[in-house]
N, C-alpha and C. Protein backbone atom coordinates (compact mmCIF):
# COMPACT_ATOMS: atom_id res chain seq x y z
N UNK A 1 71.15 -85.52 -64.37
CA UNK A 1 70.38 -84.31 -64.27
C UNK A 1 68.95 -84.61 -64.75
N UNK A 2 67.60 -84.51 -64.09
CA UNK A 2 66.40 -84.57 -64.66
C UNK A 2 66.10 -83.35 -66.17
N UNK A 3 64.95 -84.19 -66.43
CA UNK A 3 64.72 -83.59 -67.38
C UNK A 3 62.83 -83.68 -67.69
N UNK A 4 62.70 -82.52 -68.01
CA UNK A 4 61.22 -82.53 -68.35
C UNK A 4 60.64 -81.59 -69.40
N UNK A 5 59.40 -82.45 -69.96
CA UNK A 5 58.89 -82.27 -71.56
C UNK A 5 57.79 -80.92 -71.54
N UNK A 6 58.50 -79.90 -71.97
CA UNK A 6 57.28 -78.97 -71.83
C UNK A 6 56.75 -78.66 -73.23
N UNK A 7 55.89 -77.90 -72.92
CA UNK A 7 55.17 -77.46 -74.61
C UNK A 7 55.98 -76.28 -75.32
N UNK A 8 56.73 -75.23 -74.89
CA UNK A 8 57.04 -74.16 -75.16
C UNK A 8 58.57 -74.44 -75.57
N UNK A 9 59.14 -75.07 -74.49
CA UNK A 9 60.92 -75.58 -74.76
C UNK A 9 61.53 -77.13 -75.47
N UNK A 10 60.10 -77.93 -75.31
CA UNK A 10 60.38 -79.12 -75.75
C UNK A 10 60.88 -80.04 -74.08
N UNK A 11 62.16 -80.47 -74.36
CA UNK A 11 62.80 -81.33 -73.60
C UNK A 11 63.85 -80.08 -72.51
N UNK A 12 63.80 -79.88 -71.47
CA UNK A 12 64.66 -79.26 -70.68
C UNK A 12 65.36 -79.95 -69.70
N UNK A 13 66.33 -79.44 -69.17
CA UNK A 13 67.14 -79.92 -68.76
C UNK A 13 67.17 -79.25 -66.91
N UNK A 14 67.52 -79.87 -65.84
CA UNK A 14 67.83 -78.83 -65.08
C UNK A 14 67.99 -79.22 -63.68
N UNK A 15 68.64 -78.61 -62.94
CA UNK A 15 69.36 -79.04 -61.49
C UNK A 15 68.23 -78.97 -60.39
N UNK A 16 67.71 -80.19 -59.47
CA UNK A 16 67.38 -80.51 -58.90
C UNK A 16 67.11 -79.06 -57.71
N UNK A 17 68.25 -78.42 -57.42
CA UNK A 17 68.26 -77.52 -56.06
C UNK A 17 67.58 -76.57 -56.84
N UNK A 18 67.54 -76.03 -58.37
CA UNK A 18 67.17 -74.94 -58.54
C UNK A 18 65.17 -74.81 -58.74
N UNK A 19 64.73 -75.76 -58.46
CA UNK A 19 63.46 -75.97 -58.58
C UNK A 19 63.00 -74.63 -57.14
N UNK A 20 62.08 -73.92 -58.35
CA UNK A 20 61.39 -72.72 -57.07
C UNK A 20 59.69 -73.95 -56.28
N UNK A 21 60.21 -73.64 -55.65
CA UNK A 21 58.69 -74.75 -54.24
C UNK A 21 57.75 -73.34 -53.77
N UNK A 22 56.76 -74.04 -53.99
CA UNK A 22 55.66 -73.19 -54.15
C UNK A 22 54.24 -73.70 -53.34
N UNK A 23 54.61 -73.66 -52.05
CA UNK A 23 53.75 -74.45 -51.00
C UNK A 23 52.15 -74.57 -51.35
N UNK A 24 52.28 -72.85 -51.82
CA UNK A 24 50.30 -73.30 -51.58
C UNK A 24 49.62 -72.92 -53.05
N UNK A 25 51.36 -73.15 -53.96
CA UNK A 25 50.52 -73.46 -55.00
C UNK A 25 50.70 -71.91 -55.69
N UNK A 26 50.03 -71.37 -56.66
CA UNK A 26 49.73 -69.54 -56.88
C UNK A 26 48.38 -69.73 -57.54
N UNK A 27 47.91 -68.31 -57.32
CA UNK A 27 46.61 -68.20 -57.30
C UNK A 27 46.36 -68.68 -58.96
N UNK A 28 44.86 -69.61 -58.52
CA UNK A 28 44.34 -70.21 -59.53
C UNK A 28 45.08 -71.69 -60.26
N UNK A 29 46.01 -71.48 -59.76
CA UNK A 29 46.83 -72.94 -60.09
C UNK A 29 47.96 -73.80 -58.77
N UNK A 30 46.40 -73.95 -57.78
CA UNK A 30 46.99 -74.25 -56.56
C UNK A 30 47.68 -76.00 -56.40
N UNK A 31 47.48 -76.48 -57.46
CA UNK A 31 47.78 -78.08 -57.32
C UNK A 31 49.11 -78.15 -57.94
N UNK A 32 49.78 -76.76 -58.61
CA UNK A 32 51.25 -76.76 -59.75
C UNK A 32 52.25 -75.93 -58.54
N UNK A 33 52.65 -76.89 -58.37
CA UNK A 33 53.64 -76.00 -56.96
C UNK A 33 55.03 -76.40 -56.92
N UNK A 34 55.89 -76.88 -58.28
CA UNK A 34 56.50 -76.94 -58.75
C UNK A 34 57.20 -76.55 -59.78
N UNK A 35 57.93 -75.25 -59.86
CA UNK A 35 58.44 -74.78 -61.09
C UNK A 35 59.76 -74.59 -61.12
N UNK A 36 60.47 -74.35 -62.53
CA UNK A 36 62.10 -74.49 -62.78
C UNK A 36 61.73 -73.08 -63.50
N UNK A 37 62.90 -72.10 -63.36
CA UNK A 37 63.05 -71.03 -64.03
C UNK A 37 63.90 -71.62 -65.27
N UNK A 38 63.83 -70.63 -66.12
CA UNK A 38 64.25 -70.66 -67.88
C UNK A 38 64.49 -69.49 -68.11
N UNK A 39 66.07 -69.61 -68.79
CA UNK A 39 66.10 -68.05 -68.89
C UNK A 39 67.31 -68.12 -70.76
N UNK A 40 66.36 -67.42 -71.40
CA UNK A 40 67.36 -68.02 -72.75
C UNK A 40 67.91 -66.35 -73.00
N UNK A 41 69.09 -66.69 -73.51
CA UNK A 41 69.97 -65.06 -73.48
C UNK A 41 69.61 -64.02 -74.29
N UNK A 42 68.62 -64.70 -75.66
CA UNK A 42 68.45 -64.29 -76.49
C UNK A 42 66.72 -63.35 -75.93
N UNK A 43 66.56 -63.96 -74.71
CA UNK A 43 65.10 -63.05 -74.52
C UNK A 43 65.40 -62.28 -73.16
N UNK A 44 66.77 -62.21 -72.67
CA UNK A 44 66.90 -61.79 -71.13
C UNK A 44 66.16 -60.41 -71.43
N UNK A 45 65.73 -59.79 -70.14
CA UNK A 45 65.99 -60.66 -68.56
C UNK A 45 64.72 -61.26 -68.07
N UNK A 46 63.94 -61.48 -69.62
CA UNK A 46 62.69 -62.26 -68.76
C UNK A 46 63.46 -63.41 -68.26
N UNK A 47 62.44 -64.11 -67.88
CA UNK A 47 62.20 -65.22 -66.98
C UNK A 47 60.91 -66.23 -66.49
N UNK A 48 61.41 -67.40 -67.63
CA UNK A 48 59.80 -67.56 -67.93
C UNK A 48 59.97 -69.17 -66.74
N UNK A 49 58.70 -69.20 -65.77
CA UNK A 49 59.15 -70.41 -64.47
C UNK A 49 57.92 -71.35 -65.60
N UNK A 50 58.11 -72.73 -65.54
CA UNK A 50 58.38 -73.37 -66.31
C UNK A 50 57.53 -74.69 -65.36
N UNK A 51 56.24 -75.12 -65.23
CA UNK A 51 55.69 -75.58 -64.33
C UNK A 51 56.44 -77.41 -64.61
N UNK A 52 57.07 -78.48 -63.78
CA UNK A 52 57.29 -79.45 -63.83
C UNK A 52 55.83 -80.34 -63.54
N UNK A 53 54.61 -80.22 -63.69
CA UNK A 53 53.57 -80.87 -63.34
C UNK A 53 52.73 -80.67 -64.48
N UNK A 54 52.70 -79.88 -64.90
CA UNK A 54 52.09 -79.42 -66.23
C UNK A 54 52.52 -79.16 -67.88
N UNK A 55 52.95 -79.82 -68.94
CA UNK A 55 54.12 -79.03 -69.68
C UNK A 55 53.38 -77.77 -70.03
N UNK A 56 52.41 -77.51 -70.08
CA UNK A 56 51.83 -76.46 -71.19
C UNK A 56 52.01 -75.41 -70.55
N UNK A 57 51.89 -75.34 -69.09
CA UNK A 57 51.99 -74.24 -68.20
C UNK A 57 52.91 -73.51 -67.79
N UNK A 58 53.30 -72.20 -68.34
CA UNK A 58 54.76 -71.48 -68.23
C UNK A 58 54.35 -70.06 -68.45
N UNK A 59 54.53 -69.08 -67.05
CA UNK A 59 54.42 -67.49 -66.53
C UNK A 59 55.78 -66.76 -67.66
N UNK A 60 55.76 -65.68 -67.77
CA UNK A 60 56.90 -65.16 -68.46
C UNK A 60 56.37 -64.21 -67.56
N UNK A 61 58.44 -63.79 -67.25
CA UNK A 61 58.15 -62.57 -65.59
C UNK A 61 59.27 -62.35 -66.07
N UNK A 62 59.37 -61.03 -65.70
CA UNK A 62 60.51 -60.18 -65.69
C UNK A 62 60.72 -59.36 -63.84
N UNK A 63 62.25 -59.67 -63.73
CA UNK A 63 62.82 -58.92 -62.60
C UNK A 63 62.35 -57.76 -62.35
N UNK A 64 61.45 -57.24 -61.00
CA UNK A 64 60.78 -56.13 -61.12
C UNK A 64 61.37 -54.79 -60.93
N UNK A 65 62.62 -54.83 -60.60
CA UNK A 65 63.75 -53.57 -60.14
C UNK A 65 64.13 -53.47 -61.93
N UNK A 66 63.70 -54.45 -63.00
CA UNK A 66 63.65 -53.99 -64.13
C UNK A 66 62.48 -53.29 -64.98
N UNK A 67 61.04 -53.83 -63.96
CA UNK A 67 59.83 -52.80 -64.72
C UNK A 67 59.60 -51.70 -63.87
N UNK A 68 60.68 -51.54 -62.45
CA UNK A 68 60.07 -50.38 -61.77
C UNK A 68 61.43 -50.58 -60.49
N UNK A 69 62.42 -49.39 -60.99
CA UNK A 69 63.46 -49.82 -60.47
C UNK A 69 63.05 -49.25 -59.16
N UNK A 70 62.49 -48.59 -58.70
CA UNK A 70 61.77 -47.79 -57.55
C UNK A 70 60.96 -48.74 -56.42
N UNK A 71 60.17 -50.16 -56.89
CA UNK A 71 60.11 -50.43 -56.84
C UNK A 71 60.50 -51.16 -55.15
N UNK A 72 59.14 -50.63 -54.14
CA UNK A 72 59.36 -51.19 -52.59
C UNK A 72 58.39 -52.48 -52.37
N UNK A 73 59.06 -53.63 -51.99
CA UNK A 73 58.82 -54.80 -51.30
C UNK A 73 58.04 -54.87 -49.98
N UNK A 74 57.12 -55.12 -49.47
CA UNK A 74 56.55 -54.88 -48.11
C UNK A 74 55.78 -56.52 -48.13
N UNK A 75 56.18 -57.33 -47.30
CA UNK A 75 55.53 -58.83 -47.21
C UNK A 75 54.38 -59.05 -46.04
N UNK A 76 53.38 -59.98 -46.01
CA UNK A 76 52.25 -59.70 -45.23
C UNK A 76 53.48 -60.81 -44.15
N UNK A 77 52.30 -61.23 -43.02
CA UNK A 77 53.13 -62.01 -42.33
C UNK A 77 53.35 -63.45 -42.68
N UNK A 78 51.88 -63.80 -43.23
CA UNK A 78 51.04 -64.97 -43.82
C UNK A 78 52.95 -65.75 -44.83
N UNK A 79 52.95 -64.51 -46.41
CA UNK A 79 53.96 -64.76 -47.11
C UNK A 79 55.21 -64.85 -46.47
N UNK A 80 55.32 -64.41 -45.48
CA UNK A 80 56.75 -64.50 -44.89
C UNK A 80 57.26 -65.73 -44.10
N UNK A 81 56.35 -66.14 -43.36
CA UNK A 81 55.95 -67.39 -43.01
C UNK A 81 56.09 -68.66 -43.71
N UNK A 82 55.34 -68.46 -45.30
CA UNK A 82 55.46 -69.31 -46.66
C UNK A 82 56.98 -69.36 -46.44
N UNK A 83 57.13 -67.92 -46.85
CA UNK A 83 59.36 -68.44 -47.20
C UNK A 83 60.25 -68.57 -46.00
N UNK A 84 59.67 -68.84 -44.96
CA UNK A 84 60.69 -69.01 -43.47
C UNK A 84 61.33 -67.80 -43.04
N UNK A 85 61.02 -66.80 -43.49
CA UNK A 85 61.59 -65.23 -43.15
C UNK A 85 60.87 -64.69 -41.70
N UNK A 86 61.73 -64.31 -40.65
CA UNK A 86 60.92 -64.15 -39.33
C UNK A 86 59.98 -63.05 -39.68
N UNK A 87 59.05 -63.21 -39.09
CA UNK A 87 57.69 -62.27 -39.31
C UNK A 87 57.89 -60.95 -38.83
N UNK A 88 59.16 -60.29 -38.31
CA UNK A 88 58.78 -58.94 -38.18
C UNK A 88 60.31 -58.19 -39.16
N UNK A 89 60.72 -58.95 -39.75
CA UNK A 89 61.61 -59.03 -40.98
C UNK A 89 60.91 -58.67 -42.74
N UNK A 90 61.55 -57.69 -43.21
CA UNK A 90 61.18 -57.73 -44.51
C UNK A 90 62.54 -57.77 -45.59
N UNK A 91 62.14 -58.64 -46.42
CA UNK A 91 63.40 -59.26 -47.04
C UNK A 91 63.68 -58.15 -48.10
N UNK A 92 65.13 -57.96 -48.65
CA UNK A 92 65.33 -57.15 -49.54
C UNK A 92 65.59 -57.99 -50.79
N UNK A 93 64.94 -57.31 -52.07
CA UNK A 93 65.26 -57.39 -53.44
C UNK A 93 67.04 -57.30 -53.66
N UNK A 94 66.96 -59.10 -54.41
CA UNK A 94 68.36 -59.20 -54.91
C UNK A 94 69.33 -59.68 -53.63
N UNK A 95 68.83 -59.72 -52.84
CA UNK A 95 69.96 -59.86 -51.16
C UNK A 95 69.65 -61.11 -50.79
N UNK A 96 68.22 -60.46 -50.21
CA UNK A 96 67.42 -62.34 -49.71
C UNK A 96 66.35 -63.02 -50.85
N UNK A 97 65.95 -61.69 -51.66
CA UNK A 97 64.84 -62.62 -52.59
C UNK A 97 64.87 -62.66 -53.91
N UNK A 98 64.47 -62.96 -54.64
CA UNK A 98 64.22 -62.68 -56.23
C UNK A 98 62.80 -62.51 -56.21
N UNK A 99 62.35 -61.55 -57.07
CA UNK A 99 61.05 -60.38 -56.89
C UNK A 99 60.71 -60.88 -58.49
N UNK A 100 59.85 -61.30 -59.03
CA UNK A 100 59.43 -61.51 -60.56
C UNK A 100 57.91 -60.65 -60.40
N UNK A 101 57.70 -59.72 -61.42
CA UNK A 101 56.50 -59.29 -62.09
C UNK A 101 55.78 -60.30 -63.30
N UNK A 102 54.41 -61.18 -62.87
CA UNK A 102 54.07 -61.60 -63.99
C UNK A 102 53.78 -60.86 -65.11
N UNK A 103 53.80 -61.32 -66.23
CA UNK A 103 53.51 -60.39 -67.69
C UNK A 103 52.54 -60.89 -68.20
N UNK A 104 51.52 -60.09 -68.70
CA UNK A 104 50.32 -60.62 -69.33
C UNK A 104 50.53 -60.12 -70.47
N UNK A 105 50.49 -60.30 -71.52
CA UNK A 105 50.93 -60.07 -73.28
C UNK A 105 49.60 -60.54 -73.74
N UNK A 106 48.78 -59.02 -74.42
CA UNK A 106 48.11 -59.48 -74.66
C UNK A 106 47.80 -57.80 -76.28
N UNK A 107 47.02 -58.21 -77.32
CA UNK A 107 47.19 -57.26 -78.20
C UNK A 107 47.36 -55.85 -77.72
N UNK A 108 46.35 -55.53 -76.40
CA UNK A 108 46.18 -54.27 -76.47
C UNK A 108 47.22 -53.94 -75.41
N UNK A 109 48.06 -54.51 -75.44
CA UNK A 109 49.40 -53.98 -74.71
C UNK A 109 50.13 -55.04 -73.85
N UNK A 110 51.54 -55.11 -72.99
CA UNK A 110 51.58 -55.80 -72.28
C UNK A 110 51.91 -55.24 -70.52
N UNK A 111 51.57 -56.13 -69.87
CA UNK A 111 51.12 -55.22 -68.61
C UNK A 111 51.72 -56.20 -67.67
N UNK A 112 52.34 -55.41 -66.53
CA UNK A 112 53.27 -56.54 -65.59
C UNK A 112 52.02 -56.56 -63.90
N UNK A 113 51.98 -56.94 -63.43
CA UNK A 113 51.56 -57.53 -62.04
C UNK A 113 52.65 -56.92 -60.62
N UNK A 114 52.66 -55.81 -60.80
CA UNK A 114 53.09 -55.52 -59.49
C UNK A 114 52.31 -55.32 -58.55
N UNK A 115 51.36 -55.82 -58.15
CA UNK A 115 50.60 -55.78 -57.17
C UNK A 115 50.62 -57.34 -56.04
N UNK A 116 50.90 -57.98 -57.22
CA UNK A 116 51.44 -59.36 -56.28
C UNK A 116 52.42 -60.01 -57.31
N UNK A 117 53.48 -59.85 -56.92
CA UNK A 117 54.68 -60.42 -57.52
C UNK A 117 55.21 -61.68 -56.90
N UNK A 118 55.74 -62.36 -57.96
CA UNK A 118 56.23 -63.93 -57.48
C UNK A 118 57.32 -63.62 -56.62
N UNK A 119 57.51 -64.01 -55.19
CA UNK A 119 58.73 -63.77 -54.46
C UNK A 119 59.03 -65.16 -54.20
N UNK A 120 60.72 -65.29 -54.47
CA UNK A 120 61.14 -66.39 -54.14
C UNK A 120 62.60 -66.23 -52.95
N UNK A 121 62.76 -67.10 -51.77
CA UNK A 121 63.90 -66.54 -51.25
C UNK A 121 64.72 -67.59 -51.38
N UNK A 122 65.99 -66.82 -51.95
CA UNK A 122 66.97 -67.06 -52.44
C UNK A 122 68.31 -68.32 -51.72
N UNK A 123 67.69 -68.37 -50.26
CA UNK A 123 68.33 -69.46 -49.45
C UNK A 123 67.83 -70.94 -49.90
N UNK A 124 66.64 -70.62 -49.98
CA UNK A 124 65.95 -72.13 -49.52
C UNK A 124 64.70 -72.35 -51.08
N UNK A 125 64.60 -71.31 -51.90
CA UNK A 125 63.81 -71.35 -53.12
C UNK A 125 62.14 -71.91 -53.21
N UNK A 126 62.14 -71.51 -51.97
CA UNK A 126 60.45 -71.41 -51.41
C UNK A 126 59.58 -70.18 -52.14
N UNK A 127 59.07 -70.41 -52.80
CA UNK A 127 58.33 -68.53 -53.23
C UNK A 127 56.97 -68.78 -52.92
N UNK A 128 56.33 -67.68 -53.25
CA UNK A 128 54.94 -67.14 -53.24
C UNK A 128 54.43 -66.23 -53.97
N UNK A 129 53.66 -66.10 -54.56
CA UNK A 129 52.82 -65.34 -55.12
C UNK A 129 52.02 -63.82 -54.10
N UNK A 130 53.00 -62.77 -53.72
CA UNK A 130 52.34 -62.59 -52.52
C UNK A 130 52.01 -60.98 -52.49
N UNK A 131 50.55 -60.96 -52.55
CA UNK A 131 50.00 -59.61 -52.49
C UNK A 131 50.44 -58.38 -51.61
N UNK A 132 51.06 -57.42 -52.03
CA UNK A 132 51.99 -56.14 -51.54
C UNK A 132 51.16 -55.73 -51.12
N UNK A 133 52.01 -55.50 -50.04
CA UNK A 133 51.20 -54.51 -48.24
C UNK A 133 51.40 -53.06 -49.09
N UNK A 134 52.09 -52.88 -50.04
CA UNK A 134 52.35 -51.23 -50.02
C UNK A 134 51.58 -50.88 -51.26
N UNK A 135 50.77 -49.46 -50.72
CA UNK A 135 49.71 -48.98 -51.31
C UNK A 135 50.47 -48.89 -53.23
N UNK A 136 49.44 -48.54 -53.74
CA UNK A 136 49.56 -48.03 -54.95
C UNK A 136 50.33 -48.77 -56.24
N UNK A 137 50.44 -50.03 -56.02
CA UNK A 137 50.50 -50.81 -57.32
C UNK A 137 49.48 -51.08 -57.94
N UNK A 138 49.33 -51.59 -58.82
CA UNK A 138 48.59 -52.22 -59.51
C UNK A 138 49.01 -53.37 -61.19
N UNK A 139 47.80 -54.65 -60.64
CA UNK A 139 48.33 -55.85 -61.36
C UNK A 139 48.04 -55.72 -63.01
N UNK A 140 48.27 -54.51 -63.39
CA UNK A 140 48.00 -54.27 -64.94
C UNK A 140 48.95 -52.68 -65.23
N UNK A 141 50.14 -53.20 -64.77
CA UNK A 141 50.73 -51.79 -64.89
C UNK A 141 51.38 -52.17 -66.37
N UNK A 142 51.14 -51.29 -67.47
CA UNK A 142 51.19 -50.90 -68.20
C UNK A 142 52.63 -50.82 -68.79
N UNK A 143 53.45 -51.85 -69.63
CA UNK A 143 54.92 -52.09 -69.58
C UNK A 143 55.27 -51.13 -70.68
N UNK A 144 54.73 -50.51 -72.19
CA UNK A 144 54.98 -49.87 -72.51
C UNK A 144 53.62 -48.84 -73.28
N UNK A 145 53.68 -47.94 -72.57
CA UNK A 145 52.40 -46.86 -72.78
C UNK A 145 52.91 -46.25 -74.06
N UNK A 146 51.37 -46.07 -74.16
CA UNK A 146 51.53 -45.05 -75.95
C UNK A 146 52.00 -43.96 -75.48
N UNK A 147 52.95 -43.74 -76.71
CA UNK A 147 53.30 -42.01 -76.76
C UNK A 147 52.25 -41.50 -77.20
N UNK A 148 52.01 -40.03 -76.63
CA UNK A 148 51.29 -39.05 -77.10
C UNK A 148 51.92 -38.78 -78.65
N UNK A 149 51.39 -38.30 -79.95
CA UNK A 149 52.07 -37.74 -80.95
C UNK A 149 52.30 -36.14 -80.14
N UNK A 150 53.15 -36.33 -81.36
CA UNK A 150 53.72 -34.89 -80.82
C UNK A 150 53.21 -33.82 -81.77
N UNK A 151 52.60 -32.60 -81.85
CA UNK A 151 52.09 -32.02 -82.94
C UNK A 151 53.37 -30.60 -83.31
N UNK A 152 53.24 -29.90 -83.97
CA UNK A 152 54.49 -29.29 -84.31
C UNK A 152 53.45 -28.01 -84.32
């Protein structure tokens, strides 16, 4: 079984088929097109992909039917193409794909990326990074908003 040295896990371990392929790369880190998902029980259901080209480099994403169970999939043709899905086909969450929201953690809150979510399909583990045809997301949605106080 390979194994590779990251900064966050140390030494990992992991099966060859489960490597997500990442043709053109994701935005801003188009030369890392190689990643292994990581998933430790004690932090489910993130899901942090785990770059094999880089150790330092590792997304923490959570399943997006978990930050927005409502949550509709709409693929351009371009991304569909990326994952071998016929172009007048749109793949479903959990069936044909795995859907990840990146997470940005940062003091003043943490905020998921549904506006372009990592899609990976689940046959062949080709993904993309791929900007949603469907109106009204946005890549700073807000994972847990302040309560209003409540006044009495």
């Amino acid at each position: 079984m390979p194994a590779t040295e990251t900064t966050n896990f140390g030494t990992i371990f992991f099966a060859p088929e489960s490597v997500f392929e990442f043709p053109l790369g994701l935005p801003g880190f188009e030369d890392r097109r190689r990643f292994v998902p990581v998933q430790n029980p004690r932090t489910a259901p993130i899901l942090f992909l785990q770059s094999l080209e880089e150790p330092s480099l590792c997304f923490t994403t959570l399943p997006m039917l978990v930050v927005d169970p409502r949550y509709r999939l709409r693929m351009m043709e371009q991304d569909l193409e990326v994952l071998r899905f016929p172009l007048d086909y749109q793949p479903r969450i959990g069936a044909d794909v795995l859907c990840l929201a990146v997470l940005s953690i940062r003091e003043s809150g943490t905020t998921a990326n549904l506006l372009a979510p990592v899609v990976v399909n689940l046959k062949n583990y080709r993904a993309v990074q791929a900007v949603s045809a469907e109106p009204g997301y946005s890549h700073q949605h807000l994972l847990f908003p302040q309560e209003e106080p409540v006044c009495s």
